[in-house]
N, C-alpha and C. Protein backbone atom coordinates (compact mmCIF):
# COMPACT_ATOMS: atom_id res chain seq x y z
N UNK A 1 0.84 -1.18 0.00
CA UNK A 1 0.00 0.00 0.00
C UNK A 1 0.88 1.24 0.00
N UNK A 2 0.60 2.13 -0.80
CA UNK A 2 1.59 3.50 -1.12
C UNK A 2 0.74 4.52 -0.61
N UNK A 3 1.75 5.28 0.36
CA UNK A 3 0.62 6.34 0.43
C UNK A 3 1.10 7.79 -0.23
N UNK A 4 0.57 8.97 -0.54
CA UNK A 4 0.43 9.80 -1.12
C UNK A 4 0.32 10.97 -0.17
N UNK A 5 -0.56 11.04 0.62
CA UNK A 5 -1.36 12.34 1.04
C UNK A 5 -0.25 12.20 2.72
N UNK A 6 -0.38 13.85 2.38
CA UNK A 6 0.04 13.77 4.29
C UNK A 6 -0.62 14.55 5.06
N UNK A 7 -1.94 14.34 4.49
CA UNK A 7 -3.37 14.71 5.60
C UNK A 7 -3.56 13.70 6.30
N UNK A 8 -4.40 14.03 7.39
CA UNK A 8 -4.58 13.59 8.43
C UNK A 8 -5.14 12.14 8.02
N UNK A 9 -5.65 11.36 8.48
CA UNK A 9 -6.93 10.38 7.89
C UNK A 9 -7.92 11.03 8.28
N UNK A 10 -9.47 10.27 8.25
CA UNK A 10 -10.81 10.10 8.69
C UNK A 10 -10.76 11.08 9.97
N UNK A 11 -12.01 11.87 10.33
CA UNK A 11 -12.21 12.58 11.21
C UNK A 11 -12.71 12.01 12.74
N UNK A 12 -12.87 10.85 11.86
CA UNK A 12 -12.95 9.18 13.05
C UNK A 12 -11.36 8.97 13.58
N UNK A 13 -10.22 8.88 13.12
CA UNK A 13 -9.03 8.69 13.49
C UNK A 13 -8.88 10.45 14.01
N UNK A 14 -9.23 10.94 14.05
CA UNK A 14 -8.83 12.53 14.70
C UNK A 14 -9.77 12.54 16.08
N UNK A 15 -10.57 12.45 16.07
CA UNK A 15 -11.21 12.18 17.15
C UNK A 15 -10.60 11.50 18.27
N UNK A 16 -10.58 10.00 17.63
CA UNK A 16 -9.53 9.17 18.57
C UNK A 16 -8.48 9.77 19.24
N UNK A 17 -7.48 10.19 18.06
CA UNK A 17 -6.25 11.13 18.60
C UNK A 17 -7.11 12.10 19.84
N UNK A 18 -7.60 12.61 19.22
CA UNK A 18 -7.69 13.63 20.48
C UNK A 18 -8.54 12.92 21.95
N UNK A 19 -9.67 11.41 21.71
CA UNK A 19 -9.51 11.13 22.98
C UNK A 19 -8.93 10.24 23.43
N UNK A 20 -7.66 9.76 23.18
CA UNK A 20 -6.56 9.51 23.54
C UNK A 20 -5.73 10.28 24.49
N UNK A 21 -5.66 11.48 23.85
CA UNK A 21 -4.86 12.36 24.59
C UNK A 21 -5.76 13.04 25.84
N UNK A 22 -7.00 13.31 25.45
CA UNK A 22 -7.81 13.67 26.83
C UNK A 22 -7.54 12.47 27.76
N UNK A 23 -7.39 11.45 27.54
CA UNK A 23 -7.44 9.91 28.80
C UNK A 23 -6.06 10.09 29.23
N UNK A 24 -5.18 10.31 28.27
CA UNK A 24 -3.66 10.31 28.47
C UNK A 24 -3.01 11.36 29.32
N UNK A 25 -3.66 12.43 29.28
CA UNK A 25 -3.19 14.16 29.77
C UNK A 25 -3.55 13.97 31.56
N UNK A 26 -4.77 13.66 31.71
CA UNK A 26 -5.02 13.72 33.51
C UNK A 26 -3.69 12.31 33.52
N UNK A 27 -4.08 11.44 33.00
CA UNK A 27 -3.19 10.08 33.95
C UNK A 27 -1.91 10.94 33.82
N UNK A 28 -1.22 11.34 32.98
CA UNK A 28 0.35 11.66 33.26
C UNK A 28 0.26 12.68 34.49
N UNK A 29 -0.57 13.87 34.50
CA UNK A 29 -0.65 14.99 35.42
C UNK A 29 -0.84 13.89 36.86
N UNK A 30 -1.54 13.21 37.02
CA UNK A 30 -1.73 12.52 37.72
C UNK A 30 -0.44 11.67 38.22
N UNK A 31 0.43 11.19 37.67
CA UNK A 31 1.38 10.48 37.49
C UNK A 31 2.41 11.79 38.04
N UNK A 32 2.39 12.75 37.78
CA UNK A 32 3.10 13.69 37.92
C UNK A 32 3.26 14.47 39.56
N UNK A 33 2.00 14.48 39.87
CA UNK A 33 1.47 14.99 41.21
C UNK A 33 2.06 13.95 41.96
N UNK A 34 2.02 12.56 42.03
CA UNK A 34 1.91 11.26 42.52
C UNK A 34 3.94 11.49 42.76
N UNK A 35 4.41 11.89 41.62
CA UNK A 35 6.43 12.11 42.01
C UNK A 35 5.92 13.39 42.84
N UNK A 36 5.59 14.12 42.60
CA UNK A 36 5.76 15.29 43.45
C UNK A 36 5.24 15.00 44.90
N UNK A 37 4.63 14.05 44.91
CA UNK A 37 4.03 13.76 46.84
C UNK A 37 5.19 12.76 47.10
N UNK A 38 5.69 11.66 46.48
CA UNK A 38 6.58 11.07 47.01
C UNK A 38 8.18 11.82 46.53
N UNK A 39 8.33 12.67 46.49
CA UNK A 39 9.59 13.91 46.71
C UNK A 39 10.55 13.09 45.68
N UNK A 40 9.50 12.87 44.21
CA UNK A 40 10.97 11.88 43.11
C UNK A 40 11.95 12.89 43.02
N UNK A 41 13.04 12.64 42.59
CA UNK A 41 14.14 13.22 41.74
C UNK A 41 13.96 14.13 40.81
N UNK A 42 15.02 14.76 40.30
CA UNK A 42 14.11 16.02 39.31
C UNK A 42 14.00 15.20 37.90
N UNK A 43 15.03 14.24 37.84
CA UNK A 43 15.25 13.30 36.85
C UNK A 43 14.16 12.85 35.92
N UNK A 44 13.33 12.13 37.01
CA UNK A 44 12.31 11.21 36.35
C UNK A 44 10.62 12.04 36.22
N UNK A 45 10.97 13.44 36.94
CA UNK A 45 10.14 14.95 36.71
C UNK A 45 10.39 15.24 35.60
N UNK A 46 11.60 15.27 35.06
CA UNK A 46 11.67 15.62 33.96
C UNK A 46 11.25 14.67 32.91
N UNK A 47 11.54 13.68 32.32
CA UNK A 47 11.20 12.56 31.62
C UNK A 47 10.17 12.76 32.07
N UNK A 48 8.75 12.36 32.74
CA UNK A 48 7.26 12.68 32.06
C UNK A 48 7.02 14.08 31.84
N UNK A 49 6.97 15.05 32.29
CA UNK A 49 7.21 16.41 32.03
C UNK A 49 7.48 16.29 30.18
N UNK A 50 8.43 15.91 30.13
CA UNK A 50 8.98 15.78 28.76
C UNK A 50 8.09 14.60 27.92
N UNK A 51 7.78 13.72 28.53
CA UNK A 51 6.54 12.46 27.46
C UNK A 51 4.95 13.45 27.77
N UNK A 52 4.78 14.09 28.54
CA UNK A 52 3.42 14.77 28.26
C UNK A 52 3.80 15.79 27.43
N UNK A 53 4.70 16.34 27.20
CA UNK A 53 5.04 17.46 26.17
C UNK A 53 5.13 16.78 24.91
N UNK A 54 5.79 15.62 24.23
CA UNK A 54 5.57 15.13 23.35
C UNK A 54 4.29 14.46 23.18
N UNK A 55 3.15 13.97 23.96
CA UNK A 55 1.91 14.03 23.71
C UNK A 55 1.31 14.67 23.64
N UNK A 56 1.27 15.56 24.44
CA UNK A 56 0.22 17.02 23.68
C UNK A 56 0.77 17.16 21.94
N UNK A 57 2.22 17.65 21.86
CA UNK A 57 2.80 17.87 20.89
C UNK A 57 2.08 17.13 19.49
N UNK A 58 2.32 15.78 19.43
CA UNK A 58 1.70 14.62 18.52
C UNK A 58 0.43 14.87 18.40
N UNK A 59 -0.67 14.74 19.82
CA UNK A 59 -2.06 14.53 19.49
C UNK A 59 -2.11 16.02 18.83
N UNK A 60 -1.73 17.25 18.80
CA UNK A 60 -2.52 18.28 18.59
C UNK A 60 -2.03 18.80 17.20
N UNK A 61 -0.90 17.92 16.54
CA UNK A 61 -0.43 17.61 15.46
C UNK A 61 -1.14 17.00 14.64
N UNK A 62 -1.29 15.72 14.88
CA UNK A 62 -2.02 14.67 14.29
C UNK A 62 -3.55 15.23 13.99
N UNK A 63 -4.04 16.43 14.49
CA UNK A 63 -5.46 16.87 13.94
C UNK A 63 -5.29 17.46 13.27
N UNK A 64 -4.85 17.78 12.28
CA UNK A 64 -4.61 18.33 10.73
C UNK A 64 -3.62 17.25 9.97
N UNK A 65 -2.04 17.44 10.73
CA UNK A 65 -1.48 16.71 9.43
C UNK A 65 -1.05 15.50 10.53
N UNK A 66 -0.82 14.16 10.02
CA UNK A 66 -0.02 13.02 10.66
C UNK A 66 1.27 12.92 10.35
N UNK A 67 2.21 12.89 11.79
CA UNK A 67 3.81 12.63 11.53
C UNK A 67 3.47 10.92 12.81
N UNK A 68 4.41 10.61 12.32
CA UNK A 68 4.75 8.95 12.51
C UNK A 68 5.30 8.83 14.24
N UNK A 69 4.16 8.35 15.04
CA UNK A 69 4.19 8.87 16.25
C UNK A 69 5.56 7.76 16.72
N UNK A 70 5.15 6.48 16.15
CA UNK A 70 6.47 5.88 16.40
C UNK A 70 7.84 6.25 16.21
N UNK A 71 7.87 7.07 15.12
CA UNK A 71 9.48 7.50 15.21
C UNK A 71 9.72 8.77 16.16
N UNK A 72 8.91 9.30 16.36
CA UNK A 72 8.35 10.74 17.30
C UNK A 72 9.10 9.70 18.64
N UNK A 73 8.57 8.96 19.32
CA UNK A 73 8.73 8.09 20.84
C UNK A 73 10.60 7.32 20.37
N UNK A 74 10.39 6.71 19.34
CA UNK A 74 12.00 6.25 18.91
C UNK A 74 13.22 7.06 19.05
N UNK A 75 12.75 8.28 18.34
CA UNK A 75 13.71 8.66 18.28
C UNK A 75 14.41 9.81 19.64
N UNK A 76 13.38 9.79 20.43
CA UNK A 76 13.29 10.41 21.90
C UNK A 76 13.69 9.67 22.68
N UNK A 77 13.58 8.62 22.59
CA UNK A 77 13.99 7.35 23.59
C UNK A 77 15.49 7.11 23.01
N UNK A 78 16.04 6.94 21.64
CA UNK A 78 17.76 6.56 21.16
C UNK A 78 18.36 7.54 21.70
N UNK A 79 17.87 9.45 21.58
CA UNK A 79 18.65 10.51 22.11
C UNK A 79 18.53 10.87 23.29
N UNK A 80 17.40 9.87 24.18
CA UNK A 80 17.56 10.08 25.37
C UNK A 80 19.01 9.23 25.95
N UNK A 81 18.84 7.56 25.26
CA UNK A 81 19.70 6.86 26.03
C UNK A 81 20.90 7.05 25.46
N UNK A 82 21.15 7.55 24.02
CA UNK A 82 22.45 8.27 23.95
C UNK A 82 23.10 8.91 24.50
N UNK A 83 22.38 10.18 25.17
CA UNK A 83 22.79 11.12 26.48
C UNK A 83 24.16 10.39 27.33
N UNK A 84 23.80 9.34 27.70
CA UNK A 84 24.62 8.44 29.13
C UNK A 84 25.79 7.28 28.35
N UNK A 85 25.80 7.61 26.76
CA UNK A 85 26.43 6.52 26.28
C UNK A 85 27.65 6.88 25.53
N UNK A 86 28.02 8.19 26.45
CA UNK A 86 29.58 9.11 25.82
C UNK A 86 29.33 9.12 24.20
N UNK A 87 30.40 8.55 23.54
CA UNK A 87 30.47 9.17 22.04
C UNK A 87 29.36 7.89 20.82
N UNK A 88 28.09 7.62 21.15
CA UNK A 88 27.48 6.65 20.44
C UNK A 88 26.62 7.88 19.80
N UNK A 89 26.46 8.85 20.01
CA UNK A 89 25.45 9.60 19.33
C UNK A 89 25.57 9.63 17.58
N UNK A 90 26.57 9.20 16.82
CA UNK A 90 26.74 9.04 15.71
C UNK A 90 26.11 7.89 15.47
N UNK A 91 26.55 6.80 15.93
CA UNK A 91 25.60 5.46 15.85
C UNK A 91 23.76 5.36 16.14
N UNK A 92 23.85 6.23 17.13
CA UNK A 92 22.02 6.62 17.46
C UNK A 92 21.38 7.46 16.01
N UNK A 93 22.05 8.33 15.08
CA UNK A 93 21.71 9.27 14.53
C UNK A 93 21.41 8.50 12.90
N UNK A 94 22.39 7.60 12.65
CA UNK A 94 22.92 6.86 11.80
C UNK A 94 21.49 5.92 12.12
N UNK A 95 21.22 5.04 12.85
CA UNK A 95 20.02 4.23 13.46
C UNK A 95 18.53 4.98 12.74
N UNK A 96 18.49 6.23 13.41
CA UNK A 96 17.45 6.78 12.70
C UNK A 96 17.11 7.13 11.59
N UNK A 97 18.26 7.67 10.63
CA UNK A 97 18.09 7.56 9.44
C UNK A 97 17.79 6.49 8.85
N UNK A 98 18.43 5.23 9.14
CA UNK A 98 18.21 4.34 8.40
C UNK A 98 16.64 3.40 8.67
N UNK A 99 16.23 3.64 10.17
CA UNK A 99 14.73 3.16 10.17
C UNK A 99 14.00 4.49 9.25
N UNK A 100 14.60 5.47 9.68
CA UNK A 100 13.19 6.52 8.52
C UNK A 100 13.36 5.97 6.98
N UNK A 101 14.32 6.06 6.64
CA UNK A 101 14.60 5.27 5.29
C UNK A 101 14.03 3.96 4.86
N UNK A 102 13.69 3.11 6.10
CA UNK A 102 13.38 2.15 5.46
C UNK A 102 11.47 2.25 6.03
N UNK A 103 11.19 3.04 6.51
CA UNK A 103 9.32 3.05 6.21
C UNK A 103 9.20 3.69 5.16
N UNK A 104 10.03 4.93 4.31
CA UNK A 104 9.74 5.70 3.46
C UNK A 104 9.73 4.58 1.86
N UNK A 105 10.75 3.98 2.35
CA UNK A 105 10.94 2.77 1.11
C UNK A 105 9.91 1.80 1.01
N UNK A 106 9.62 1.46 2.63
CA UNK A 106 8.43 0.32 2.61
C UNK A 106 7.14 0.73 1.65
N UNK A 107 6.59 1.86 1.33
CA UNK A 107 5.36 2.84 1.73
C UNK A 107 4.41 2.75 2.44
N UNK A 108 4.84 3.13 3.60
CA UNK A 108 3.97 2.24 4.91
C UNK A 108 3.98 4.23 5.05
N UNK A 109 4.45 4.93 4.61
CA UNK A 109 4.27 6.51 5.62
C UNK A 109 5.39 7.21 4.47
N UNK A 110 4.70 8.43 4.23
CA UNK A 110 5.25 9.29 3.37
C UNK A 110 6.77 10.04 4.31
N UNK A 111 7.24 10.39 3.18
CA UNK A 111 8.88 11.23 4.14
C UNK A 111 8.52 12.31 4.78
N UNK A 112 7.32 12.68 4.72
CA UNK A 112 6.84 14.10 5.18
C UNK A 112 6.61 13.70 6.90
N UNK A 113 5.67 12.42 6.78
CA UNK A 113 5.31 11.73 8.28
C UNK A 113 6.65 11.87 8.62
N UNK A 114 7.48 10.37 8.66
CA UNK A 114 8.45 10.14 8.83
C UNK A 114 9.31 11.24 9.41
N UNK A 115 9.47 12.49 8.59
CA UNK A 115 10.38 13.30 8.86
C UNK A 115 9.75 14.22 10.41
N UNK A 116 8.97 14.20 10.16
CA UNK A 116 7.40 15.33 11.45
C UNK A 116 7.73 14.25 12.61
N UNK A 117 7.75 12.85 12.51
CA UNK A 117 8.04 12.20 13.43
C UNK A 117 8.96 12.52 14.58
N UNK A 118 10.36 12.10 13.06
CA UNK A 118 11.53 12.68 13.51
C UNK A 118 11.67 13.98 14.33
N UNK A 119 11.55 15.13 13.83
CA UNK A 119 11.69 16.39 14.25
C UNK A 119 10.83 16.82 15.47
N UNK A 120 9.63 15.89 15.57
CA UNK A 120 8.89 15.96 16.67
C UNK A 120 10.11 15.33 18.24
N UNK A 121 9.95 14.17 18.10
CA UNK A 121 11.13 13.29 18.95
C UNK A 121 12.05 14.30 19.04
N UNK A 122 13.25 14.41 18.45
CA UNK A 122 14.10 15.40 18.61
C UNK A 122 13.89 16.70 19.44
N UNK A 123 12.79 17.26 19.39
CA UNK A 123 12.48 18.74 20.10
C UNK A 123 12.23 18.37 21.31
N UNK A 124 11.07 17.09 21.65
CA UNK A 124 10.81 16.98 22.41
C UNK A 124 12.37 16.21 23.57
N UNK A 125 13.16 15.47 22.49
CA UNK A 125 14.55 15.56 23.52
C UNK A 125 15.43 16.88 23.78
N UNK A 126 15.37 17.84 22.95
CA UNK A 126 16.16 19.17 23.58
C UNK A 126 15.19 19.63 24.70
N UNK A 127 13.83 19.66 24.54
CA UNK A 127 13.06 20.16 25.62
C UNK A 127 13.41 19.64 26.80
N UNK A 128 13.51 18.26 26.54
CA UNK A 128 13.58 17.84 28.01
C UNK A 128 14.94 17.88 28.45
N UNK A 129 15.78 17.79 27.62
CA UNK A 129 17.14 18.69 28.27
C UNK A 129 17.17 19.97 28.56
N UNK A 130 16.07 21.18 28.17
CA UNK A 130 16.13 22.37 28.81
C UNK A 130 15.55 21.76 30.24
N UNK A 131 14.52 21.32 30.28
CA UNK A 131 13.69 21.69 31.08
C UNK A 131 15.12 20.93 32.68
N UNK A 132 15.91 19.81 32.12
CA UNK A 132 16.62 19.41 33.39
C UNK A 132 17.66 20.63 33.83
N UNK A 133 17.48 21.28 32.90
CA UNK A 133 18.52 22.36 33.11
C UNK A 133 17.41 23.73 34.49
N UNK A 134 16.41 23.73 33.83
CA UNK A 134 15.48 24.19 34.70
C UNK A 134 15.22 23.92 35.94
N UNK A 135 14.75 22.37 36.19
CA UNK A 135 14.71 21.63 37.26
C UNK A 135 15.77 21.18 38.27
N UNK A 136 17.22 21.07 37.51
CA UNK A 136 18.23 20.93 38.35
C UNK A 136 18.15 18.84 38.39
């Protein structure tokens, strides 16, 4: 199956997205309050802090145009654990290209997704490196 368009789908799949993210938004806040009563680390404040920012980000994306939420979470998760893995960030970067390369080849998701994915993930890892910078 080839796809073409990098509109959204069905207003039935937009919907979803968005109540997804309404079910998803209290549990993380919730999840969030829950580190803040047991006095977590700023660490793991930051990391959901930073996955509710990339969910809002995606769901409120995904209601007009769709970027590829899986590479969006992939590629946030390789540059997260790159962070702690000294000089592999060439190998993490190299990784991603070559999975975006190979859905764009599959035609499972246009380069436009793919790429929105990408660039989504990515922001949402500098964010959450500002924000540790914030939090301490």
């Amino acid at each position: 199956m080839r796809l073409t368009a990098d509109a959204a789908p069905a207003q039935q799949v937009r919907r979803l997205a968005l109540g997804i993210f309404h079910f998803l938004a209290p549990v993380t806040l919730a999840t969030l309050l829950l580190l803040w009563a047991m006095d977590a680390g700023g660490g793991i404040f930051r990391e959901v802090l930073a996955i509710l920012l990339g969910l809002f980000a995606v769901s409120m994306i995904n209601l007009r145009w769709k970027v590829l939420v899986h590479l969006s979470v992939g590629t946030y998760a390789a540059l997260q654990a790159a962070n702690g893995m000294g000089g592999s960030m060439p190998l993490v970067l190299a990784g991603i290209a070559v999975l975006s390369w190979a859905r764009i080849r599959s035609g499972q998701h246009t380069a436009s997704q793919v790429c929105g994915g990408v660039l989504v993930g990515g922001a949402i890892h500098d964010a959450g490196n500002l924000l540790g910078t914030v939090l301490g």
